[in-house]
N, C-alpha and C. Protein backbone atom coordinates (compact mmCIF):
# COMPACT_ATOMS: atom_id res chain seq x y z
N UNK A 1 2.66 18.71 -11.85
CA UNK A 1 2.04 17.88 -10.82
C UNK A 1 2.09 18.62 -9.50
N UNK A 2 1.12 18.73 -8.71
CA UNK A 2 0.95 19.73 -7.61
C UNK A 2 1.08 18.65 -6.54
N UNK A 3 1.53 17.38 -6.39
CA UNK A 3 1.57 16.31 -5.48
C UNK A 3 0.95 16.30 -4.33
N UNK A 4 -0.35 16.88 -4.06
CA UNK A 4 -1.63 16.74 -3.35
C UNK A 4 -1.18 15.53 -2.59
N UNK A 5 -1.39 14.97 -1.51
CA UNK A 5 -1.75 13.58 -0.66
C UNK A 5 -2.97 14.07 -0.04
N UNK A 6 -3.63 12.83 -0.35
CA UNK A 6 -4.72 13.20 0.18
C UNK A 6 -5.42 11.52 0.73
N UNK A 7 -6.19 11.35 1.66
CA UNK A 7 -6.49 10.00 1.84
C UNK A 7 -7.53 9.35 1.12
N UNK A 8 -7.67 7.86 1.12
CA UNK A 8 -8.64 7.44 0.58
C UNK A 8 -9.97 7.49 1.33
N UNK A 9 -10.96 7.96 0.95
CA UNK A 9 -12.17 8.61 1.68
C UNK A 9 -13.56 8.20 0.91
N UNK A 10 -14.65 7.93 1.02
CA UNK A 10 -15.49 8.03 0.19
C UNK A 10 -15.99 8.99 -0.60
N UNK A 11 -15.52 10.20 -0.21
CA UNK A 11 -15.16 11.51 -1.05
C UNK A 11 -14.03 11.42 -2.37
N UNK A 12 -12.87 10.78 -2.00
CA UNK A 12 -12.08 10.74 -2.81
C UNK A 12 -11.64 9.29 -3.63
N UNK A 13 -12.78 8.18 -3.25
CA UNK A 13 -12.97 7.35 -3.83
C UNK A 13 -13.12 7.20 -5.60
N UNK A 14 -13.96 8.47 -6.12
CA UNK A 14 -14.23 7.70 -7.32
C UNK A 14 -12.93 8.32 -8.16
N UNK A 15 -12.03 9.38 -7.57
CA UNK A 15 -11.05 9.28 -8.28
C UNK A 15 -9.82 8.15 -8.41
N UNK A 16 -9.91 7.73 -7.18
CA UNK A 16 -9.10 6.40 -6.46
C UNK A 16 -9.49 5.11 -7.76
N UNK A 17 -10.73 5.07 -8.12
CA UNK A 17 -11.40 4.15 -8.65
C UNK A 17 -11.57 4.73 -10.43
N UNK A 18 -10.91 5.87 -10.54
CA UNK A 18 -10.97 6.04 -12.17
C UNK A 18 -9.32 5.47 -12.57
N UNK A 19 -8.65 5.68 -11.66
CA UNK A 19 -7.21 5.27 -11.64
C UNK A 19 -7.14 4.13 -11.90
N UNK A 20 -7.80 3.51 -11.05
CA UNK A 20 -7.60 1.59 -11.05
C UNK A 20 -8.28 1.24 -12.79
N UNK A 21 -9.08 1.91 -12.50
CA UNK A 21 -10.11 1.89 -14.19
C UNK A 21 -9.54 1.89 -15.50
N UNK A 22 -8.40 2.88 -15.30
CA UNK A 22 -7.88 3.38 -16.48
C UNK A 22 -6.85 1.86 -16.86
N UNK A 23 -6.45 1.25 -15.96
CA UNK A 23 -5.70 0.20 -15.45
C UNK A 23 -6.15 -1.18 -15.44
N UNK A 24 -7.42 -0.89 -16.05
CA UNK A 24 -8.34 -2.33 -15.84
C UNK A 24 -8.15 -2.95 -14.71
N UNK A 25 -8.55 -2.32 -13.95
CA UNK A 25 -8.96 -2.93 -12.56
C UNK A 25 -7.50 -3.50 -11.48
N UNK A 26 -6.26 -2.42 -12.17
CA UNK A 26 -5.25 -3.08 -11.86
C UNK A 26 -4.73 -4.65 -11.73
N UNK A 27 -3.78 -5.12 -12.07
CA UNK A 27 -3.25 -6.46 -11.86
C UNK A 27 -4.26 -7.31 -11.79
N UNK A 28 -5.02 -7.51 -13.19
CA UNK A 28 -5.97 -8.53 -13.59
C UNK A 28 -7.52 -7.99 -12.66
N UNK A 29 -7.14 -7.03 -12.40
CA UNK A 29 -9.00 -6.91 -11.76
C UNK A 29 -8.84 -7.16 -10.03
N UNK A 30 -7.81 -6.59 -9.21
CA UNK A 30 -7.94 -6.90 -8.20
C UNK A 30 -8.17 -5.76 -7.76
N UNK A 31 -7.77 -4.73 -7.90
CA UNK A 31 -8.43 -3.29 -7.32
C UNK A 31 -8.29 -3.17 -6.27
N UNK A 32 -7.18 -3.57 -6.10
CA UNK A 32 -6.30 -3.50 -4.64
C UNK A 32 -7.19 -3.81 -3.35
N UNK A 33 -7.66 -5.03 -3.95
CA UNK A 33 -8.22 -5.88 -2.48
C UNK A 33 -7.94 -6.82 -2.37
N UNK A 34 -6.07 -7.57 -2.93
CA UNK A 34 -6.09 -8.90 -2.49
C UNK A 34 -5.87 -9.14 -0.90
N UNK A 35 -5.05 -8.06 -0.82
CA UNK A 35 -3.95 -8.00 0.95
C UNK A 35 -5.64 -8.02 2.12
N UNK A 36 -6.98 -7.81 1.59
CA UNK A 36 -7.82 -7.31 2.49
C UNK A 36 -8.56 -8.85 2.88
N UNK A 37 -9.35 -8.58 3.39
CA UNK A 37 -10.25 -10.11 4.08
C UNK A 37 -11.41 -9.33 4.29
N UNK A 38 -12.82 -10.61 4.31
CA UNK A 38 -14.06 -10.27 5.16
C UNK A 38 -13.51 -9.36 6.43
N UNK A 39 -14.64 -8.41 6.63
CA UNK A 39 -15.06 -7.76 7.38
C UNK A 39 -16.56 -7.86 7.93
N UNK A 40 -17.01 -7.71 9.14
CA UNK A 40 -17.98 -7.69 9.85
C UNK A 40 -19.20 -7.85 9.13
N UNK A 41 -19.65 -6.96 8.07
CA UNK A 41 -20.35 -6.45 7.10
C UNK A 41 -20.62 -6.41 6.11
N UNK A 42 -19.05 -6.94 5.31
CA UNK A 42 -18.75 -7.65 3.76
C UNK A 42 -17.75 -8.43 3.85
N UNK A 43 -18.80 -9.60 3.14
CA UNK A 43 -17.73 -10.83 2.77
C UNK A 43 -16.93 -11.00 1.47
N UNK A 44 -16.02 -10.67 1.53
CA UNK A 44 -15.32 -10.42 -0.06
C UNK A 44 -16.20 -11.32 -1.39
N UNK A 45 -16.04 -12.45 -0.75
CA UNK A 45 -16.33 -13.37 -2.25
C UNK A 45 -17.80 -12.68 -2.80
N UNK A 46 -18.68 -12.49 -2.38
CA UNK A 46 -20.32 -11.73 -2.26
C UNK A 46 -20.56 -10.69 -3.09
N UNK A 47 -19.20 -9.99 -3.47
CA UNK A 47 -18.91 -8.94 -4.73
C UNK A 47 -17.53 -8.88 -5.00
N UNK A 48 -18.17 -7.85 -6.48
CA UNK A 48 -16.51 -7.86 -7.50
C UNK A 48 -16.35 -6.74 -6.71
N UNK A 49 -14.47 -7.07 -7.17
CA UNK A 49 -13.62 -6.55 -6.38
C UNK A 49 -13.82 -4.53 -6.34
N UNK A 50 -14.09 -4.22 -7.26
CA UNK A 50 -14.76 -2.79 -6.78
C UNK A 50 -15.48 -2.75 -6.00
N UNK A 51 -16.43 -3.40 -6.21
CA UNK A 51 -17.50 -3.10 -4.88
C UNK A 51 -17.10 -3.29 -3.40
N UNK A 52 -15.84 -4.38 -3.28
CA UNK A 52 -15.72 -4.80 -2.28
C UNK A 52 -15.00 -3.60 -1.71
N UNK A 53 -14.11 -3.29 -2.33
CA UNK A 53 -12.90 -2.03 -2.00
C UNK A 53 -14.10 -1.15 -1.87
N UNK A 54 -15.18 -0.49 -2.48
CA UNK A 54 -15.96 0.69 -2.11
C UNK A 54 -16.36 0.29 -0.76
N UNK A 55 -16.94 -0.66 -0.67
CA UNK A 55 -17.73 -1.06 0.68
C UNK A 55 -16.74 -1.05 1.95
N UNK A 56 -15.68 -1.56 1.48
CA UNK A 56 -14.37 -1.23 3.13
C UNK A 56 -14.14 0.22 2.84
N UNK A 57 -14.09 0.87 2.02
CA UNK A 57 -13.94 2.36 2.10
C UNK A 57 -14.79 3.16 2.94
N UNK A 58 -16.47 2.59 2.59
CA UNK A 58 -17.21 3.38 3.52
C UNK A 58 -17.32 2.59 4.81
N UNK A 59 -16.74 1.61 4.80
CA UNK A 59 -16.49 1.44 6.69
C UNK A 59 -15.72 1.85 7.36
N UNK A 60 -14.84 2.25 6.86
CA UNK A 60 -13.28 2.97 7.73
C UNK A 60 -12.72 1.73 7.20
N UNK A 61 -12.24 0.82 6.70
CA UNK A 61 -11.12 -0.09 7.00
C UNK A 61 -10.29 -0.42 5.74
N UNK A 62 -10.53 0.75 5.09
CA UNK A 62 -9.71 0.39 3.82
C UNK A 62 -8.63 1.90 3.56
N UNK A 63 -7.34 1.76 3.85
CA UNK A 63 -6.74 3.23 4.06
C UNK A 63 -5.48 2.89 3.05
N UNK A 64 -5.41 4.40 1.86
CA UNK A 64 -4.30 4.43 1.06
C UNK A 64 -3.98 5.90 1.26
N UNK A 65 -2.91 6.07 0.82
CA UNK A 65 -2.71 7.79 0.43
C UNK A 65 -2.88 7.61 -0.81
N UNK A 66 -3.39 8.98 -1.53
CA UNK A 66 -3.55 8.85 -2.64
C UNK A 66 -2.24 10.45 -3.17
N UNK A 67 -1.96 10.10 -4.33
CA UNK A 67 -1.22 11.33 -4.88
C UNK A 67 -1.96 11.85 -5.78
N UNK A 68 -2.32 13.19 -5.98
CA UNK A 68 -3.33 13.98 -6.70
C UNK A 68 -2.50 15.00 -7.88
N UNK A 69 -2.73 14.76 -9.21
CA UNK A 69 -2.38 15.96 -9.85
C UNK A 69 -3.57 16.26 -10.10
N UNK A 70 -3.46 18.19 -9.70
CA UNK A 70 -4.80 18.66 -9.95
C UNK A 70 -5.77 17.71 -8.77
N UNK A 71 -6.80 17.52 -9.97
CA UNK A 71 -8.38 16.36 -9.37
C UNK A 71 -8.10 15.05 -10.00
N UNK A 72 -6.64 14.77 -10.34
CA UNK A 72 -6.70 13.09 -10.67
C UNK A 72 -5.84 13.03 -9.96
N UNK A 73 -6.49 11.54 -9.53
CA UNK A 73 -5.26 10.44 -8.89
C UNK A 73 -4.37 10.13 -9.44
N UNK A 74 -3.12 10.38 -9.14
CA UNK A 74 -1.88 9.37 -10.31
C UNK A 74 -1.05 8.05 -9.60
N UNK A 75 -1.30 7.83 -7.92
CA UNK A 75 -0.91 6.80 -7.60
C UNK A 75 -1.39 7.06 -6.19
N UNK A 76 -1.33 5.43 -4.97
CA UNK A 76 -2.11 5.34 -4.21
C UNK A 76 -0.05 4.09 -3.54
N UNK A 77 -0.87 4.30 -2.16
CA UNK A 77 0.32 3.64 -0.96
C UNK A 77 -0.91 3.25 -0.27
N UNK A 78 -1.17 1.53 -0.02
CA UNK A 78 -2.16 1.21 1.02
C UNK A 78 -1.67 1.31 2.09
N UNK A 79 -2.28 1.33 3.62
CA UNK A 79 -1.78 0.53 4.43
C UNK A 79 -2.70 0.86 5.52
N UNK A 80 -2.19 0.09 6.68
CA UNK A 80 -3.82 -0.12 7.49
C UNK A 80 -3.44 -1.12 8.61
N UNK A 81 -3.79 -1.42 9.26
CA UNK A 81 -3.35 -2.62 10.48
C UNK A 81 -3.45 -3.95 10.04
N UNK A 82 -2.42 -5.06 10.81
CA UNK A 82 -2.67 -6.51 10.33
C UNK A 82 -4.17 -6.55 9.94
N UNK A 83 -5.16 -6.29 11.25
CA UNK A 83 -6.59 -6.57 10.84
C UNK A 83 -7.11 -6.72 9.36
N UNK A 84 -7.00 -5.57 9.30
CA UNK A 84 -7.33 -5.00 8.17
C UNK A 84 -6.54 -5.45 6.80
N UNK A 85 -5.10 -5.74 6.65
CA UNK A 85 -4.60 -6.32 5.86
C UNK A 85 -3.64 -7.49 6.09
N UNK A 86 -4.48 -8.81 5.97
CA UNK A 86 -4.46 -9.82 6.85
C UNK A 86 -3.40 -10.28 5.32
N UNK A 87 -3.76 -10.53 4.34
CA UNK A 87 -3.25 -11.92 3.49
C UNK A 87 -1.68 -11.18 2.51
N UNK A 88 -1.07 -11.52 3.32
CA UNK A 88 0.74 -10.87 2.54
C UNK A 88 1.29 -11.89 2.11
N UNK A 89 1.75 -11.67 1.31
CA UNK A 89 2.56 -12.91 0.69
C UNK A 89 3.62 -13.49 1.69
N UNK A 90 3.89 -14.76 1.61
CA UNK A 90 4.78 -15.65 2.28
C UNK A 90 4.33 -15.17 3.95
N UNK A 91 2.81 -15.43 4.75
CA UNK A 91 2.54 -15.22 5.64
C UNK A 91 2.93 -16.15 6.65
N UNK A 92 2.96 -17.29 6.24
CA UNK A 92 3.80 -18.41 7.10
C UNK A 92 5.26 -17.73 7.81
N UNK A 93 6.33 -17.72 6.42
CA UNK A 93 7.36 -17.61 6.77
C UNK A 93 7.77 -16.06 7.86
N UNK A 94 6.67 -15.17 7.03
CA UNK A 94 6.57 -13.84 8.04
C UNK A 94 6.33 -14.19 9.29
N UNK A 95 5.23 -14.80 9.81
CA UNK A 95 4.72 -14.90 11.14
C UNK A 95 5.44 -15.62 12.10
N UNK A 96 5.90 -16.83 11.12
CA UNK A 96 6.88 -17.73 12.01
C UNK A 96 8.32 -16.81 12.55
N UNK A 97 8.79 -15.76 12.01
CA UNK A 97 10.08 -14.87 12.15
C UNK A 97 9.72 -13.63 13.10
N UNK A 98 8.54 -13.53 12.95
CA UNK A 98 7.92 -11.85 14.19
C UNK A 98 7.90 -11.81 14.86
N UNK A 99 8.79 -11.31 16.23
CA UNK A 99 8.76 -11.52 17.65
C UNK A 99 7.80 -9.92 18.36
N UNK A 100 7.67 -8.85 17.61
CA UNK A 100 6.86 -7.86 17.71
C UNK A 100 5.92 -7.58 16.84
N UNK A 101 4.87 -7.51 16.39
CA UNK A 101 4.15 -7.54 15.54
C UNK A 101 3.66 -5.80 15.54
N UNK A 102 3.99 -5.39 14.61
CA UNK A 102 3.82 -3.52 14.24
C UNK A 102 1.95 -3.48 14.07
N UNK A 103 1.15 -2.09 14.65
CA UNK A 103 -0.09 -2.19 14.42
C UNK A 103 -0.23 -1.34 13.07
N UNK A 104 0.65 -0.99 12.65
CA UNK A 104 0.50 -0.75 10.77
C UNK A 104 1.32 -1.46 10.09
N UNK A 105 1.11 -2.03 8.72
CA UNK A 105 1.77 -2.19 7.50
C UNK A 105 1.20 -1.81 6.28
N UNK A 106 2.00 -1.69 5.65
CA UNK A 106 2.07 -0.68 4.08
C UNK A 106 2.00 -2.21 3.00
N UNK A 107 0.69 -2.48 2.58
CA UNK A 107 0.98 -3.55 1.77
C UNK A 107 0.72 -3.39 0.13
N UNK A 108 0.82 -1.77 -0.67
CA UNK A 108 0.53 -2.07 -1.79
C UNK A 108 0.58 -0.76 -2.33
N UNK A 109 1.42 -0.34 -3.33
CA UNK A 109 1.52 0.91 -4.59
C UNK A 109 0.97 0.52 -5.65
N UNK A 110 0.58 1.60 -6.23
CA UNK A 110 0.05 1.74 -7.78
C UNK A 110 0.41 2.81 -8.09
N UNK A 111 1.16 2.93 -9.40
CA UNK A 111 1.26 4.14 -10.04
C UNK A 111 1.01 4.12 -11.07
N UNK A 112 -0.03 5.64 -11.38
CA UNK A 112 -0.21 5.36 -13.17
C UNK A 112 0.45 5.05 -14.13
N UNK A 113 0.60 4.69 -15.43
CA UNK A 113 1.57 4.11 -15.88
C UNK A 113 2.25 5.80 -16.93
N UNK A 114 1.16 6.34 -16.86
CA UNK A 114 2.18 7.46 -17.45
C UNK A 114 2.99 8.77 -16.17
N UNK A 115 3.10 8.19 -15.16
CA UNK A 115 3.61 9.19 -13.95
C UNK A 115 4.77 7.66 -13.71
N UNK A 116 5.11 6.59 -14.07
CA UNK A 116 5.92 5.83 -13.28
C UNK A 116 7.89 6.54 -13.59
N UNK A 117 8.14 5.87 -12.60
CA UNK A 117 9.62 6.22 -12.56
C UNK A 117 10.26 7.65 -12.66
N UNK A 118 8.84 8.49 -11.60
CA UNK A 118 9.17 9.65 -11.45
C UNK A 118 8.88 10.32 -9.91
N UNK A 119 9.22 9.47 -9.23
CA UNK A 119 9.01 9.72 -7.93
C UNK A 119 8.03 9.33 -7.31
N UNK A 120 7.12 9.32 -7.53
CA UNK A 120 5.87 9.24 -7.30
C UNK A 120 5.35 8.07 -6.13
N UNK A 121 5.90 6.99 -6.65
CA UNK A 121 5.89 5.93 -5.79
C UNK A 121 6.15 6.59 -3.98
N UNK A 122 7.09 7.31 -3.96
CA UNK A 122 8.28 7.90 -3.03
C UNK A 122 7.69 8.63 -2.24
N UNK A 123 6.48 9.60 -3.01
CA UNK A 123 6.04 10.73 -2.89
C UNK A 123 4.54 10.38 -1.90
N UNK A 124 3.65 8.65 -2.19
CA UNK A 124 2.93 7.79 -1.76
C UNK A 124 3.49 7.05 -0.54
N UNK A 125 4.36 6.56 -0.18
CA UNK A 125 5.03 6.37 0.57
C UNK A 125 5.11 7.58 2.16
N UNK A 126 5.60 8.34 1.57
CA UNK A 126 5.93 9.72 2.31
C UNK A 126 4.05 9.86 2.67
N UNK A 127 3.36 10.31 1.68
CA UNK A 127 2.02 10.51 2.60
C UNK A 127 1.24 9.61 3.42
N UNK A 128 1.90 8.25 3.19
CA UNK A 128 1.13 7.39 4.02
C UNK A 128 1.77 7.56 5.34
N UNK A 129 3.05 7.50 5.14
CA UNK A 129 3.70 7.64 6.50
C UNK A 129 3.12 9.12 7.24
N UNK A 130 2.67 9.91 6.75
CA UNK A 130 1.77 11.22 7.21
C UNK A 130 0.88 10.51 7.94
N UNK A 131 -0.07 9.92 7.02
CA UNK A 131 -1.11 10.05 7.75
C UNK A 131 -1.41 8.87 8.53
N UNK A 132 -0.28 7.86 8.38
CA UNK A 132 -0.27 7.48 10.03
C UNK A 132 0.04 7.71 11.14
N UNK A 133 1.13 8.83 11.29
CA UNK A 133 1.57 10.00 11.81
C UNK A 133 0.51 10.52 12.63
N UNK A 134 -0.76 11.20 11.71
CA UNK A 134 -2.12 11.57 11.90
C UNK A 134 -2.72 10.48 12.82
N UNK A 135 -2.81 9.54 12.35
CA UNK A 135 -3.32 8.40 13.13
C UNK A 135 -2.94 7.97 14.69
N UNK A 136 -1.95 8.69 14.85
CA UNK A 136 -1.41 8.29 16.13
C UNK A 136 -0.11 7.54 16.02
N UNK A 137 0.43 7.54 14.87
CA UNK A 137 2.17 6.76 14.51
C UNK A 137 2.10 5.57 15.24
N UNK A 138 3.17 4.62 15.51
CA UNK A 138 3.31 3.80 15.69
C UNK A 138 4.44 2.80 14.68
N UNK A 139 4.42 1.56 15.09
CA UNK A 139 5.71 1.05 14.16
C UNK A 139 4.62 0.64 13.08
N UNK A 140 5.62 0.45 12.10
CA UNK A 140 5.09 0.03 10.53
C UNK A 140 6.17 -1.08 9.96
N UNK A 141 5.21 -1.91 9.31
CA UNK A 141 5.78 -3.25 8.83
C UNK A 141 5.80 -2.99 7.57
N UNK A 142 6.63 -3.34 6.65
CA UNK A 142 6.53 -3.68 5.26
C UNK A 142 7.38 -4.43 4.81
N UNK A 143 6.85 -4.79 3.16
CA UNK A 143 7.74 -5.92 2.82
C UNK A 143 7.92 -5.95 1.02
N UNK A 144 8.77 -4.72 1.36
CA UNK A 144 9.23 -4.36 -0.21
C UNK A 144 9.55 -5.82 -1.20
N UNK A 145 9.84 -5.50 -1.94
CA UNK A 145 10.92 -6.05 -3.00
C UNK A 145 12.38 -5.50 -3.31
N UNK A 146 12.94 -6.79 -3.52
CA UNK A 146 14.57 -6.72 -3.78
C UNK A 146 15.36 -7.20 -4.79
N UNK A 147 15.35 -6.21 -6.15
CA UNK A 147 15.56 -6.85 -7.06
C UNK A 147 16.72 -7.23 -6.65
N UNK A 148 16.96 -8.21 -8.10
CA UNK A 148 18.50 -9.17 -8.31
C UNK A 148 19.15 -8.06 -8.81
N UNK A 149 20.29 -7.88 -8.32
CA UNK A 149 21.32 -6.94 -9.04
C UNK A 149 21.64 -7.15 -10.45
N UNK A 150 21.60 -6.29 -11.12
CA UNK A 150 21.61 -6.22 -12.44
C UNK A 150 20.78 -6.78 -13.29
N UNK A 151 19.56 -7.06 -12.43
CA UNK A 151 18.07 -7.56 -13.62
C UNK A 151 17.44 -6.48 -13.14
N UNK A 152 16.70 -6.01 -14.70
CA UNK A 152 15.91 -5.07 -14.90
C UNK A 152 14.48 -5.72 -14.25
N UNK A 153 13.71 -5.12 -13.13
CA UNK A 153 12.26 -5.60 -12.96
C UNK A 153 11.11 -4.62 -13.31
N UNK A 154 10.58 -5.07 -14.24
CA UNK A 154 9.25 -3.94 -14.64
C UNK A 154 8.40 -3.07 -13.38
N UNK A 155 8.50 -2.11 -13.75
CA UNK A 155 7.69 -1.08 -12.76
C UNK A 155 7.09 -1.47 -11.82
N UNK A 156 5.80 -2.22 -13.06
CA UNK A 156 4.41 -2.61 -13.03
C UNK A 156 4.43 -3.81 -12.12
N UNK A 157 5.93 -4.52 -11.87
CA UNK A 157 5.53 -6.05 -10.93
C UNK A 157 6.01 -5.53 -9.49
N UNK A 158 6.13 -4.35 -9.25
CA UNK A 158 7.33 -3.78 -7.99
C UNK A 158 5.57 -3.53 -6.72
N UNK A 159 4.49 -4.14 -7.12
CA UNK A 159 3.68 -3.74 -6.01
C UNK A 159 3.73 -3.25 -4.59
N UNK A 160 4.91 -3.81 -4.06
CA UNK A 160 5.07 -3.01 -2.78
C UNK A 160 6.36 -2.25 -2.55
N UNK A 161 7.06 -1.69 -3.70
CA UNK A 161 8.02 -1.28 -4.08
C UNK A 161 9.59 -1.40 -3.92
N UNK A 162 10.52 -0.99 -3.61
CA UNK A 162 11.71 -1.54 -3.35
C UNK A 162 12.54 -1.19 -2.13
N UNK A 163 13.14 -2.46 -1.87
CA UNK A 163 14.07 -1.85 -0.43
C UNK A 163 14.70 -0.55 -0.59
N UNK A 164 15.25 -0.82 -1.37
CA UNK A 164 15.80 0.58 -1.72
C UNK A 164 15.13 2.06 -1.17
N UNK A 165 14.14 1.91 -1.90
CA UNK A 165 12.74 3.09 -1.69
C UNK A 165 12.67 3.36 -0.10
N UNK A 166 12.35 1.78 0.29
CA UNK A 166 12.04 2.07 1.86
C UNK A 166 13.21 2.44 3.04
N UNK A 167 14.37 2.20 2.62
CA UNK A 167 15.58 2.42 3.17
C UNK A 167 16.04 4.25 3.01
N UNK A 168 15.56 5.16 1.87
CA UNK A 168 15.96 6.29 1.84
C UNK A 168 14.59 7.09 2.75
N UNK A 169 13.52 6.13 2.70
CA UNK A 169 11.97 6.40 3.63
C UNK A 169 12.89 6.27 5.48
N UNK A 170 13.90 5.66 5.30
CA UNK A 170 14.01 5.51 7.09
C UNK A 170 13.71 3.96 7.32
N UNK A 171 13.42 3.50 6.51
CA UNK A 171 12.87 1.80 7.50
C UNK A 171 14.38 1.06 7.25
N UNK A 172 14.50 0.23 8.38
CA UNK A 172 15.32 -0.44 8.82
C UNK A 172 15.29 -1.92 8.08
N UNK A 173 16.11 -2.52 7.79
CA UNK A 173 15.89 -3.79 7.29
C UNK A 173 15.61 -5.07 8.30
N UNK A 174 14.78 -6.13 8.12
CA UNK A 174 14.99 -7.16 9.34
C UNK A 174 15.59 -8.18 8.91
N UNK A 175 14.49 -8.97 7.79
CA UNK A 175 15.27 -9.99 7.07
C UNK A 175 14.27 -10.13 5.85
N UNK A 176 14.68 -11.25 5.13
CA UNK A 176 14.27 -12.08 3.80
C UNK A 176 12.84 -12.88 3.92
N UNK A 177 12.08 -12.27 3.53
CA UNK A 177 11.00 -13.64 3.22
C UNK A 177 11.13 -13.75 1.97
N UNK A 178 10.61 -15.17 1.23
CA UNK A 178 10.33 -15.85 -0.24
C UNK A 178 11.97 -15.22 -0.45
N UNK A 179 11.64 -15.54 -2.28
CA UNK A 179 13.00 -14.75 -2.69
C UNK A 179 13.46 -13.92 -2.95
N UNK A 180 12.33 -13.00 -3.10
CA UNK A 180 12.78 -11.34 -3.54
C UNK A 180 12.17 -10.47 -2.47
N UNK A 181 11.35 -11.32 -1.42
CA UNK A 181 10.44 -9.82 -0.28
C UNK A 181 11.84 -9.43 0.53
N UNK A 182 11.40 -8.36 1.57
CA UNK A 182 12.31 -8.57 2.36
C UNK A 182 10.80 -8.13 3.54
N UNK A 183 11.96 -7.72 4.90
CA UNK A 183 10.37 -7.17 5.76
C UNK A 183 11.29 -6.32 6.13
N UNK A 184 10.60 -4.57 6.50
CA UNK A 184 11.65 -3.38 6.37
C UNK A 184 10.61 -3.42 7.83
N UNK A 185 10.70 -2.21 8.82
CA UNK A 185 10.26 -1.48 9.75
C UNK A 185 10.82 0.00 10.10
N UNK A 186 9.55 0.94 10.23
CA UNK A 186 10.23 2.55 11.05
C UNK A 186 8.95 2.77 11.80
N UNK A 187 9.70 3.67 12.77
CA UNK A 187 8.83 3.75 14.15
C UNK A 187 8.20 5.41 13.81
N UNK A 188 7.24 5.41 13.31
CA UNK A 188 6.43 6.71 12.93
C UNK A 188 5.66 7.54 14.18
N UNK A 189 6.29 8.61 14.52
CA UNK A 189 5.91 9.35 15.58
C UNK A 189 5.21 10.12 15.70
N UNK A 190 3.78 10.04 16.24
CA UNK A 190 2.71 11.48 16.54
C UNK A 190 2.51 12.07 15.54
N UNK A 191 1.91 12.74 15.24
CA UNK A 191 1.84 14.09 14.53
C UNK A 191 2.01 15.20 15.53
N UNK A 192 2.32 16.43 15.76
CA UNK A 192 2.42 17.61 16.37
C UNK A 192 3.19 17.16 17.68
């Protein structure tokens, strides 16, 4: 694996989109557009969820890192501003607790299922935090998962991956939403 990061682009879309494919459309066919909302131009409900994700791709408002072996994708780290990724789980209890609100958050991993539990996740993570870096850095919100100690949780349900993960990434812990989120934050600086 040559661990390429590379962004999601309309260039690097249809590999982004053979991934999800291979995956049936990831987690029942959502194709990683639940966290997203209408935009200016497309109204989600108006198309299936590929189309919708292609169509915020070629607007600018749909941003993942992607991890590349070779010319395939083997896993993707969304993230993008509240705007842009408006609907997080337990948004009540989040909003009601935020006294600073970060202009990035990281709301969603996928990893192929034959690359899982080999870094990779880690490795998605790390390039997103690049290329918001690129972007001009700033603070970043997220809101891992926390397993129960000593229950095994399948890979495949860890969508925004684990405190754990984000704690050796640098993010700070704040607190608990629902029963297993938590909400992490790190202050991502400049590039150069």
């Amino acid at each position: 694996m040559d661990g390429r990061i590379r962004p999601l682009t309309p260039e690097t879309f249809p590999a982004w989109l053979a991934l999800a494919e291979k995956h049936n459309g990831v987690w029942g066919g959502c194709y990683c557009s639940y966290f997203h909302s209408d935009t200016e131009h497309t109204v989600k409900d108006d198309y299936d969820r590929k189309t919708f994700k292609r169509r915020l791709v070629e607007e600018g408002v749909a941003h993942a890192a992607l991890v590349f072996d070779g010319d395939t994708a083997i896993a993707w780290c969304e993230y993008g501003s509240p705007t842009e990724l408006p609907g997080i789980y337990h948004r009540k209890q989040y909003d009601a607790g935020e006294t600073r609100p970060a202009p990035w958050r990281i709301t969603c991993f996928f990893v192929d299922r034959d690359h899982r539990r080999s870094g990779v996740a880690r490795e998605a993570l790390q390039g997103a935090l690049g290329l918001i870096a690129e972007a001009g850095g700033g603070e970043v919100v997220s809101f891992p998962n926390e397993p129960k100690a000593g229950k095994r949780t399948s890979s495949s349900f860890l969508h925004n991956g684990t405190r754990t993960m984000f704690e050796k990434a640098g993010f700070t812990f704040e607190r608990h939403i629902g029963t297993s989120k938590t909400v992490m934050r790190l202050t991502v600086p400049p590039a150069g």
